[in-house]
PDB file of N, CA and C in Angstrom:
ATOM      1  N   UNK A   1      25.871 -15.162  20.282  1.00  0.00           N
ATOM      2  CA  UNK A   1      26.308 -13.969  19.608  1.00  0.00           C
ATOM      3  C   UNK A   1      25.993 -14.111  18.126  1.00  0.00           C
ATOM      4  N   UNK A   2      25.538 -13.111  17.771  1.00  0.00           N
ATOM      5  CA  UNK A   2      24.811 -13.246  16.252  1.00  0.00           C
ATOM      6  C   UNK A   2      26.301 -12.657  15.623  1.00  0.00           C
ATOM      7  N   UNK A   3      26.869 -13.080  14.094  1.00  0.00           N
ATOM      8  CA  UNK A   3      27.896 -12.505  13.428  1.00  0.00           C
ATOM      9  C   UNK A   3      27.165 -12.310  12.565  1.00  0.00           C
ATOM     10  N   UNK A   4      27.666 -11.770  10.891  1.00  0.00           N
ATOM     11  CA  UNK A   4      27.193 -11.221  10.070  1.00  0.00           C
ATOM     12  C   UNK A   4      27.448 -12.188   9.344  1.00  0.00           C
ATOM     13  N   UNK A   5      26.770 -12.653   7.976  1.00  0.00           N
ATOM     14  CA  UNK A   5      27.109 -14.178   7.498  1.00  0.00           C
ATOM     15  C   UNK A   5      28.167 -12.938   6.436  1.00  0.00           C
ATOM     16  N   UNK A   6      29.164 -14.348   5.967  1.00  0.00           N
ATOM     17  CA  UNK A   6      30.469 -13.478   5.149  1.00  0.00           C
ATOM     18  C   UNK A   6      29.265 -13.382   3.478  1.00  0.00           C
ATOM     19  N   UNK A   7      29.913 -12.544   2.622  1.00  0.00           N
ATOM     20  CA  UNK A   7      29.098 -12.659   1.474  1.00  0.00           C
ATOM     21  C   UNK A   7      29.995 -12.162   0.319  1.00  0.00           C
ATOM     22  N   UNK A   8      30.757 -13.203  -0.244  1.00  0.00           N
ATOM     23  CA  UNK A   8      31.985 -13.044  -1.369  1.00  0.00           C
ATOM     24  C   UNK A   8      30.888 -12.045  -2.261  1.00  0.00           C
ATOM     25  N   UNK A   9      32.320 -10.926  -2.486  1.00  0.00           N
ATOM     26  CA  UNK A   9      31.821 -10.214  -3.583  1.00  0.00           C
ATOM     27  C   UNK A   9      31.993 -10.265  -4.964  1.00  0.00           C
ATOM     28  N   UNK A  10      31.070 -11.509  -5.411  1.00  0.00           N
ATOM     29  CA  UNK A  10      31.016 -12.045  -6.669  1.00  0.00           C
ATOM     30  C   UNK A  10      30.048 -11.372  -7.705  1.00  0.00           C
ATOM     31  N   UNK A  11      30.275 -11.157  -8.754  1.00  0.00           N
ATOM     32  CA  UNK A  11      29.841  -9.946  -9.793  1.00  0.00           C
ATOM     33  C   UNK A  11      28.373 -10.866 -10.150  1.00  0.00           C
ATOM     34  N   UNK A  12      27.198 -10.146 -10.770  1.00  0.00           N
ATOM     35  CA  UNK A  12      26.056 -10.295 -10.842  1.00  0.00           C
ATOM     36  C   UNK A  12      26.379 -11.579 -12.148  1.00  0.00           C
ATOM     37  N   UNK A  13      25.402 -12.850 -12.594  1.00  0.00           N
ATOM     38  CA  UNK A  13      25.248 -13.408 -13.685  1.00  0.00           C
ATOM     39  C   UNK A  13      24.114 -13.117 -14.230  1.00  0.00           C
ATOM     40  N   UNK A  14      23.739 -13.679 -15.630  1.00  0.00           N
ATOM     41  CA  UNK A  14      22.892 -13.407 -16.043  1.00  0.00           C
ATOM     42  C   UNK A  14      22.287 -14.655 -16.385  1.00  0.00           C
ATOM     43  N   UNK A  15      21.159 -15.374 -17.058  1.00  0.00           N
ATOM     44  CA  UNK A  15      21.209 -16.723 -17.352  1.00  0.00           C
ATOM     45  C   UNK A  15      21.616 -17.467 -18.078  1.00  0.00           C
ATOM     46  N   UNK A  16      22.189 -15.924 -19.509  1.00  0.00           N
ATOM     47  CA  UNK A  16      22.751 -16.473 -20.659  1.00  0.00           C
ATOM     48  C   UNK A  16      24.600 -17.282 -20.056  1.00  0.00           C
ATOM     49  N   UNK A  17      24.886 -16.518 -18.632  1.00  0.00           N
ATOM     50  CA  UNK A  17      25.938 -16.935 -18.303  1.00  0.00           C
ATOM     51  C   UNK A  17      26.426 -18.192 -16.820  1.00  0.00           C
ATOM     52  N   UNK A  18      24.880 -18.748 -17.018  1.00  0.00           N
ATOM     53  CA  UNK A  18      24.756 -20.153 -16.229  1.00  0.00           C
ATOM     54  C   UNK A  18      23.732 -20.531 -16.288  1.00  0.00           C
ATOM     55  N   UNK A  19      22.659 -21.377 -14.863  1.00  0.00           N
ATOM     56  CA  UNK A  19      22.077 -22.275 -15.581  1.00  0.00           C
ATOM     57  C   UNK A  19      20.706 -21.250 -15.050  1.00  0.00           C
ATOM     58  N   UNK A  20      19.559 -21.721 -15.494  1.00  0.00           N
ATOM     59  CA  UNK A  20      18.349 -20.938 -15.305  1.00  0.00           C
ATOM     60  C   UNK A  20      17.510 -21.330 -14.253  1.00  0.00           C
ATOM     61  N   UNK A  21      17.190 -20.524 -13.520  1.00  0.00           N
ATOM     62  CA  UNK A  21      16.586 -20.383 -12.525  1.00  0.00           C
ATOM     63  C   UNK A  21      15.385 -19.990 -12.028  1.00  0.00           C
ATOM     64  N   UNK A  22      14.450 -20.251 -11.587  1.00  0.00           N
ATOM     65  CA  UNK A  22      12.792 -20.158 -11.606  1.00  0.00           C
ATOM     66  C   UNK A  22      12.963 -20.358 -10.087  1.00  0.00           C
ATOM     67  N   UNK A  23      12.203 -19.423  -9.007  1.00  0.00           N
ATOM     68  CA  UNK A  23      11.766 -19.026  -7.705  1.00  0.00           C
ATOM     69  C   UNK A  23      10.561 -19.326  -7.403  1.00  0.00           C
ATOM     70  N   UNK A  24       9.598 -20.070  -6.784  1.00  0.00           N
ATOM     71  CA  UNK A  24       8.211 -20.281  -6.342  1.00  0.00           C
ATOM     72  C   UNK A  24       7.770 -20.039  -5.150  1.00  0.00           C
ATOM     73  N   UNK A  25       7.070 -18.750  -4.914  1.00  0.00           N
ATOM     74  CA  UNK A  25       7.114 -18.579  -3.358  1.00  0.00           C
ATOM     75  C   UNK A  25       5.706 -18.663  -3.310  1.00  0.00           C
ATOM     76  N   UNK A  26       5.101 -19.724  -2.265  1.00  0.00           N
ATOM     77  CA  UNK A  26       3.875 -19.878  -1.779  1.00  0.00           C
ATOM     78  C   UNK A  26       3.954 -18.570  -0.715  1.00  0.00           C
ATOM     79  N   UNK A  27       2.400 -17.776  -0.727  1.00  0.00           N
ATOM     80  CA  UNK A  27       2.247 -16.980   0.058  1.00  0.00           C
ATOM     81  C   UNK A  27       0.977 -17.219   0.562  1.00  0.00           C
ATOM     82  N   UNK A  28       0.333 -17.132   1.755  1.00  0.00           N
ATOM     83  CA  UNK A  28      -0.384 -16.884   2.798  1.00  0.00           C
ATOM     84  C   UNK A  28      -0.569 -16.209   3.835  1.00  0.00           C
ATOM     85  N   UNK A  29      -1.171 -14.878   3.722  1.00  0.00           N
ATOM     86  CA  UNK A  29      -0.974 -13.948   5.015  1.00  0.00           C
ATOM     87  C   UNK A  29       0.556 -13.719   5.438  1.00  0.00           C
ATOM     88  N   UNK A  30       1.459 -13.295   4.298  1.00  0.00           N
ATOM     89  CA  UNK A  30       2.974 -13.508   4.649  1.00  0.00           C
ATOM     90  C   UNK A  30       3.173 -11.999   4.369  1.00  0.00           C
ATOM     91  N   UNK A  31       2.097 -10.535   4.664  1.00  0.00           N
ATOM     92  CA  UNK A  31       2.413  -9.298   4.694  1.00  0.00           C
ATOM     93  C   UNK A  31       3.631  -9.210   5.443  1.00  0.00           C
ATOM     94  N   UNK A  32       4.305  -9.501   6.729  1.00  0.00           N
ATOM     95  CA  UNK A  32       5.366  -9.463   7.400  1.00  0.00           C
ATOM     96  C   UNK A  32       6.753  -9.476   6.876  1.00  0.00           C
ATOM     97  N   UNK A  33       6.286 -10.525   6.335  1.00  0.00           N
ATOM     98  CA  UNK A  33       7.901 -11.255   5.665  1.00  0.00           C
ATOM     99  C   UNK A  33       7.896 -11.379   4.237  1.00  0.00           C
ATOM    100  N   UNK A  34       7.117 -10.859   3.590  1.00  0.00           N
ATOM    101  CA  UNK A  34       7.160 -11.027   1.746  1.00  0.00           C
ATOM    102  C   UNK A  34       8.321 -10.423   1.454  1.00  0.00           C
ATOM    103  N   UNK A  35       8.106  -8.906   1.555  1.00  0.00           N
ATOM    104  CA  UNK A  35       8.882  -8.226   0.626  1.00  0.00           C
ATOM    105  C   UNK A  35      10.906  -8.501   1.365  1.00  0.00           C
ATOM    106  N   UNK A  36      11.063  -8.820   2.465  1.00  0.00           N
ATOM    107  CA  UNK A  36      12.127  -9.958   2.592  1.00  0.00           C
ATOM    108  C   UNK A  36      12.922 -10.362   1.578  1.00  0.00           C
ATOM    109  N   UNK A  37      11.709 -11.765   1.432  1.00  0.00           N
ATOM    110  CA  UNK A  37      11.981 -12.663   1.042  1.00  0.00           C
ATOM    111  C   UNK A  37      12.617 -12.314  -0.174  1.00  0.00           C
ATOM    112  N   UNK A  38      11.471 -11.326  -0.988  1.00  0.00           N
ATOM    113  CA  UNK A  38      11.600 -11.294  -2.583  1.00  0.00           C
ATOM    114  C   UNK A  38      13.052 -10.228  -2.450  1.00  0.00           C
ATOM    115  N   UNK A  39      13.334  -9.544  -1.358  1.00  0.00           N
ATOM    116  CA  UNK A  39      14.383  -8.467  -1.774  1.00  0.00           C
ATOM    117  C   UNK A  39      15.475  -9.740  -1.852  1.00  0.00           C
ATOM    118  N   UNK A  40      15.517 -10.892  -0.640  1.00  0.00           N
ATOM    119  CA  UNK A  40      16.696 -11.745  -1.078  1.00  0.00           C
ATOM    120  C   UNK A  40      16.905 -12.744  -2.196  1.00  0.00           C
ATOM    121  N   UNK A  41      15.770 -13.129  -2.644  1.00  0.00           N
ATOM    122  CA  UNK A  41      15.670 -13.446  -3.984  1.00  0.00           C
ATOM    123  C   UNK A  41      16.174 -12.657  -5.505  1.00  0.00           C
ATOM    124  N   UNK A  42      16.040 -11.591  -5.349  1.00  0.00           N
ATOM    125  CA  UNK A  42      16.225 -10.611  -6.221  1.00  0.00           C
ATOM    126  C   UNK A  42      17.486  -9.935  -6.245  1.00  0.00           C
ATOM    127  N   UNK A  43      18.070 -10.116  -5.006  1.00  0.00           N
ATOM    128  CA  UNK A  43      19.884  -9.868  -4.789  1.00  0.00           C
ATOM    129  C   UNK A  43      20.705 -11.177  -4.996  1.00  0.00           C
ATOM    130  N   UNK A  44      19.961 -12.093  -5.591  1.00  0.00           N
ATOM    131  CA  UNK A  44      21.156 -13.247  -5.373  1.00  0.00           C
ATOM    132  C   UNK A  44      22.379 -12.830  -6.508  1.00  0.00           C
ATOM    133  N   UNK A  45      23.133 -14.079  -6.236  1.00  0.00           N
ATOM    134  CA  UNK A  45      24.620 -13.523  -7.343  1.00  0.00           C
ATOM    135  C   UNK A  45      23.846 -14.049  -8.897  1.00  0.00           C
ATOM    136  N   UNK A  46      23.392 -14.898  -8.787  1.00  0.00           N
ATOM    137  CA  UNK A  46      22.240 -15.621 -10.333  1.00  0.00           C
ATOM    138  C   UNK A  46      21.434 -15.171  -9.959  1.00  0.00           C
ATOM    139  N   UNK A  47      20.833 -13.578 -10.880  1.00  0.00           N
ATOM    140  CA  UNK A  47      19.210 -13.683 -11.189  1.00  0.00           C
ATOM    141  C   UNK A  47      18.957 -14.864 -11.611  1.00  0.00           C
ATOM    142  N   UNK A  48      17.512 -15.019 -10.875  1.00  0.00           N
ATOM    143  CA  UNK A  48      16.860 -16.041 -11.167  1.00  0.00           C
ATOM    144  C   UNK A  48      15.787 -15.316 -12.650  1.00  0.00           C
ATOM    145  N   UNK A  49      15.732 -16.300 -13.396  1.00  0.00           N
ATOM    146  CA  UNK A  49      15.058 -16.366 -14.955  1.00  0.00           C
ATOM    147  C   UNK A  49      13.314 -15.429 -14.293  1.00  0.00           C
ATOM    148  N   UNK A  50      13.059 -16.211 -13.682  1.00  0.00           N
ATOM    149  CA  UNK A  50      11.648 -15.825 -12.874  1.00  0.00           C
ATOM    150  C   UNK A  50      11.580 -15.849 -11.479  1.00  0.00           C
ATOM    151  N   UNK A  51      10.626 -15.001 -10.616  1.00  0.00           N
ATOM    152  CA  UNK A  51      10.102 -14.988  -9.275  1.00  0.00           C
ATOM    153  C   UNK A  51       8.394 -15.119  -9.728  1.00  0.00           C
ATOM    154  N   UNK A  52       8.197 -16.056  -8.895  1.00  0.00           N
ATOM    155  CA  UNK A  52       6.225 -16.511  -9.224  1.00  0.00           C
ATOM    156  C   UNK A  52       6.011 -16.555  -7.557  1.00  0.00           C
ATOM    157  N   UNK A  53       5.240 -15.667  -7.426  1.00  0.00           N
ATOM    158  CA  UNK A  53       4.514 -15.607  -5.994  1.00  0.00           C
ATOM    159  C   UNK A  53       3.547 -15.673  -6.371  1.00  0.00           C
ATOM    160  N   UNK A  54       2.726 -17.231  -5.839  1.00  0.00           N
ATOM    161  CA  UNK A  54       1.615 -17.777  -5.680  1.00  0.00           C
ATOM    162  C   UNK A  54       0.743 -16.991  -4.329  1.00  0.00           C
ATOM    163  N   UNK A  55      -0.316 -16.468  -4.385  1.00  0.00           N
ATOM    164  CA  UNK A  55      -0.734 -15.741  -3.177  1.00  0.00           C
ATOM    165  C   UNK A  55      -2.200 -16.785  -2.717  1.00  0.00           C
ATOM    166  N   UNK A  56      -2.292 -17.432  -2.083  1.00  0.00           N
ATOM    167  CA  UNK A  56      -2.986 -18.802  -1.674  1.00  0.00           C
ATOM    168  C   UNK A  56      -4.061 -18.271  -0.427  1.00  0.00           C
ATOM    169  N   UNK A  57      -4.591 -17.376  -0.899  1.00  0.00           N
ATOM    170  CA  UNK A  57      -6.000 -16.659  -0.728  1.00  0.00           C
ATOM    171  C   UNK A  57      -5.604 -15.497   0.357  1.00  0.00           C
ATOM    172  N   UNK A  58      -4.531 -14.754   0.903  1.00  0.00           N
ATOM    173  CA  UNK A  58      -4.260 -13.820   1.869  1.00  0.00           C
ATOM    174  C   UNK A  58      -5.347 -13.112   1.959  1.00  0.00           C
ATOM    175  N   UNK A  59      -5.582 -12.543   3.059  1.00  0.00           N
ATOM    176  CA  UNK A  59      -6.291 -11.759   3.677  1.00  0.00           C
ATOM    177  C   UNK A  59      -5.650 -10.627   4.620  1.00  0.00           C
ATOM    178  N   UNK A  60      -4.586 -10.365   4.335  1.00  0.00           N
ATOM    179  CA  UNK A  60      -3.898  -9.244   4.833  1.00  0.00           C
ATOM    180  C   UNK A  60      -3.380  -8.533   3.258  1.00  0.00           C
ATOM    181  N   UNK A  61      -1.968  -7.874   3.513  1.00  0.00           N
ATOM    182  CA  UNK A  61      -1.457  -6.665   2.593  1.00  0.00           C
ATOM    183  C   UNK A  61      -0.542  -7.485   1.795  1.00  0.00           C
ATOM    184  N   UNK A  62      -0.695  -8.794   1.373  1.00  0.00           N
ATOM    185  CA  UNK A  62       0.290  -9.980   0.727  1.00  0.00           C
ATOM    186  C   UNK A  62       0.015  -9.303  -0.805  1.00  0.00           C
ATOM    187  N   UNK A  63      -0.713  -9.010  -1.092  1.00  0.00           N
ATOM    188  CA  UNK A  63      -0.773  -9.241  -2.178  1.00  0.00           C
ATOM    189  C   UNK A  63      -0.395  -7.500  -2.983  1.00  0.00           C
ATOM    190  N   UNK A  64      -0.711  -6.626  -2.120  1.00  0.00           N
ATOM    191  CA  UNK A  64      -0.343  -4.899  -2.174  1.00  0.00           C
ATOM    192  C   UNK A  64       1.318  -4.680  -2.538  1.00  0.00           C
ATOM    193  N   UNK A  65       2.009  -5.801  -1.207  1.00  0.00           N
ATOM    194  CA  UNK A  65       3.227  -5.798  -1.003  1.00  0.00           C
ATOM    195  C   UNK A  65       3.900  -6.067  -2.837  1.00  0.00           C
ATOM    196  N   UNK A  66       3.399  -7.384  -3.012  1.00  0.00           N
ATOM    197  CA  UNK A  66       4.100  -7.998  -4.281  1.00  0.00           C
ATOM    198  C   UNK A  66       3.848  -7.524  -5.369  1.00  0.00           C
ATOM    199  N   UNK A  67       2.813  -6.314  -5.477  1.00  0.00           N
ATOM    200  CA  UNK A  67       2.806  -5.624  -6.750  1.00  0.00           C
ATOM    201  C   UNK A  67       3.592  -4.848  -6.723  1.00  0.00           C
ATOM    202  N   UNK A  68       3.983  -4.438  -5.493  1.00  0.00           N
ATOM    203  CA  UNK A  68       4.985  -2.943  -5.735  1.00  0.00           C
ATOM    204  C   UNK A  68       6.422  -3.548  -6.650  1.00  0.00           C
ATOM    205  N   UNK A  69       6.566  -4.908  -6.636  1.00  0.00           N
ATOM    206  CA  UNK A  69       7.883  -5.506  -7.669  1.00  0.00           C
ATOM    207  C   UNK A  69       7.706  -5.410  -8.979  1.00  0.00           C
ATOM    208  N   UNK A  70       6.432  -4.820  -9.335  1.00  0.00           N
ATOM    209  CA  UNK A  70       6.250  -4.851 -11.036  1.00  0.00           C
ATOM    210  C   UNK A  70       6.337  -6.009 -11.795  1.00  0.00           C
ATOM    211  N   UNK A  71       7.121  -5.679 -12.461  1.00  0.00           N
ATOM    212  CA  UNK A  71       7.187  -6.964 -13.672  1.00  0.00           C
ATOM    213  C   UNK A  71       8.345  -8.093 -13.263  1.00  0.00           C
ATOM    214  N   UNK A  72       9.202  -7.570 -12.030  1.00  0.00           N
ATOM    215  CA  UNK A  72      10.281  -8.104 -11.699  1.00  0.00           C
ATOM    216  C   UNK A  72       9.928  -9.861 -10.639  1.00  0.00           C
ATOM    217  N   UNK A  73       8.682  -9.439 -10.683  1.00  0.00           N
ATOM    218  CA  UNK A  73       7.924 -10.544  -9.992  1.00  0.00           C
ATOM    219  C   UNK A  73       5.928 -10.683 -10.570  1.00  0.00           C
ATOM    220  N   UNK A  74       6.147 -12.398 -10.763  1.00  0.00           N
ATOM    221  CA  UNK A  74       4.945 -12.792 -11.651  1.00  0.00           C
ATOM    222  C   UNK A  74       4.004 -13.270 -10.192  1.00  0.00           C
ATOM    223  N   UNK A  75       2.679 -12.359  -9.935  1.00  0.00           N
ATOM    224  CA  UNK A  75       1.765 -12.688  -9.015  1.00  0.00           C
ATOM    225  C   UNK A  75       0.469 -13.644  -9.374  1.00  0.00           C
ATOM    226  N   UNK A  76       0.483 -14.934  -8.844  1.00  0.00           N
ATOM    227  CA  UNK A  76      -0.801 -16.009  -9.394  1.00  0.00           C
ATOM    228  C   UNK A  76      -1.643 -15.929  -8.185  1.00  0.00           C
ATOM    229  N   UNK A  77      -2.704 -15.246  -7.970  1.00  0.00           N
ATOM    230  CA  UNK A  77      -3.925 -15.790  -7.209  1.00  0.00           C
ATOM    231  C   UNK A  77      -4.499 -16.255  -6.762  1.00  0.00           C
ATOM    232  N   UNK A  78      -4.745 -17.177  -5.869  1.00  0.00           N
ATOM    233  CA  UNK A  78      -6.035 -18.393  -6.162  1.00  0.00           C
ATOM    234  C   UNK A  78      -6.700 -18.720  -4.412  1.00  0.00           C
ATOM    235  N   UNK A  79      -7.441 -18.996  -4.621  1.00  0.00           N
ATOM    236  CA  UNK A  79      -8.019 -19.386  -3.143  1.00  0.00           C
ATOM    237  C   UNK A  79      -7.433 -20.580  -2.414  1.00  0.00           C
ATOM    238  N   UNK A  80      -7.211 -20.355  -1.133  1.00  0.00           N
ATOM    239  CA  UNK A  80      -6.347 -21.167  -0.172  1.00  0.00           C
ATOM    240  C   UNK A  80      -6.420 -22.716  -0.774  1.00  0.00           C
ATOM    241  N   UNK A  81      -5.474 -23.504  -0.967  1.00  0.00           N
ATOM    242  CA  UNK A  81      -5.526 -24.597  -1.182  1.00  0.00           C
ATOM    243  C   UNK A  81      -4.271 -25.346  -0.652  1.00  0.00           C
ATOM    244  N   UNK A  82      -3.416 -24.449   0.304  1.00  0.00           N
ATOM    245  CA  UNK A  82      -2.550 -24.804   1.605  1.00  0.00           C
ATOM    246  C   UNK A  82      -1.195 -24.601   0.572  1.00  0.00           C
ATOM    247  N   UNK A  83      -0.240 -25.456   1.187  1.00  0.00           N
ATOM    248  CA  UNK A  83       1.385 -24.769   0.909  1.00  0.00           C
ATOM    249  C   UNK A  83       1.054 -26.059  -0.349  1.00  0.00           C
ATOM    250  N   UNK A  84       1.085 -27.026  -0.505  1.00  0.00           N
ATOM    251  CA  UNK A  84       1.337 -27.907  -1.536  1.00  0.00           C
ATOM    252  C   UNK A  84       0.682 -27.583  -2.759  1.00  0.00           C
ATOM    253  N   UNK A  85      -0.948 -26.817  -2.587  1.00  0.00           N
ATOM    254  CA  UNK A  85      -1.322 -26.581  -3.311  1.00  0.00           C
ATOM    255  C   UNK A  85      -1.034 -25.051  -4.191  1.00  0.00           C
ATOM    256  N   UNK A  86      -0.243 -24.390  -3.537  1.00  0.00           N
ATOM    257  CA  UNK A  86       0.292 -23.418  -4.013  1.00  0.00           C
ATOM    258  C   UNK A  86       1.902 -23.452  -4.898  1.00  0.00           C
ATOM    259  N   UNK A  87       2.650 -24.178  -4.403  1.00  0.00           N
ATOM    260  CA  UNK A  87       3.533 -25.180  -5.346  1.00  0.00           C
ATOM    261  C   UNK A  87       3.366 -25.284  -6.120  1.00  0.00           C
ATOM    262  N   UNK A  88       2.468 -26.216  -6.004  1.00  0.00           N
ATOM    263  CA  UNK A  88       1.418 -27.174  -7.478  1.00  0.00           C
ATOM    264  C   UNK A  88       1.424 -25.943  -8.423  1.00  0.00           C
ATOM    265  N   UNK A  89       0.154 -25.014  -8.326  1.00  0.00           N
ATOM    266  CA  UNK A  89       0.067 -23.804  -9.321  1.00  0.00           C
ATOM    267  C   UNK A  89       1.020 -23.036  -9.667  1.00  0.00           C
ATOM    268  N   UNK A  90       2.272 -22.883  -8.983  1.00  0.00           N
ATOM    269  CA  UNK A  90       3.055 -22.145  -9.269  1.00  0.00           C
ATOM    270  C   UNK A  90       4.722 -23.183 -10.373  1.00  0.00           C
ATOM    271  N   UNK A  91       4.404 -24.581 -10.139  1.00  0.00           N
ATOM    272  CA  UNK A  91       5.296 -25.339 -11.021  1.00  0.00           C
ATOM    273  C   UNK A  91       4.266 -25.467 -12.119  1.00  0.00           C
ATOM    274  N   UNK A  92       3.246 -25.104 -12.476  1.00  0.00           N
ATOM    275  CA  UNK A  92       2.598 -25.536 -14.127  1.00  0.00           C
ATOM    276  C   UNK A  92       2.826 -24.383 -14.872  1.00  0.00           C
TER     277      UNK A  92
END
């Protein structure tokens, strides 16, 4: 039986009012499940400082999806160089 996970209704922070937070999402052909991800990223109780979606050469709608976030999410490019190597570019 699936329940609903509980989710205290704790008021939004900001970073000036804890610690700072940086998001790195390796993407690959992840049209399915991107915009997901980034909506639960983007609802947490700490905005995170940044969201960096690394897009690690997709060949589907990965990369269509993550512009529609604007400025609210930073998109890096680069040709497939697998999940570690998308990390990599997205921690420098």
């Amino acid at each position: 039986m699936c329940r609903t996970p509980h989710r205290p209704n704790l008021p939004r922070m900001t970073a000036a009012e804890g610690p700072t937070i940086s998001v790195v999402v390796p993407a690959y052909n992840e049209e399915r499940y991107i915009a997901e991800a980034l909506d639960a990223v983007l609802a947490q109780t700490l905005a995170p400082a940044e969201v960096i979606v690394v897009d690690d050469g997709s060949t589907d709608g990965t990369v269509e999806i993550v512009g529609r976030y604007g400025d609210r999410v930073r998109l890096i490019r680069q040709e497939n160089r697998g999940c570690p190597g998308a990390f990599d570019t997205g921690f420098r």
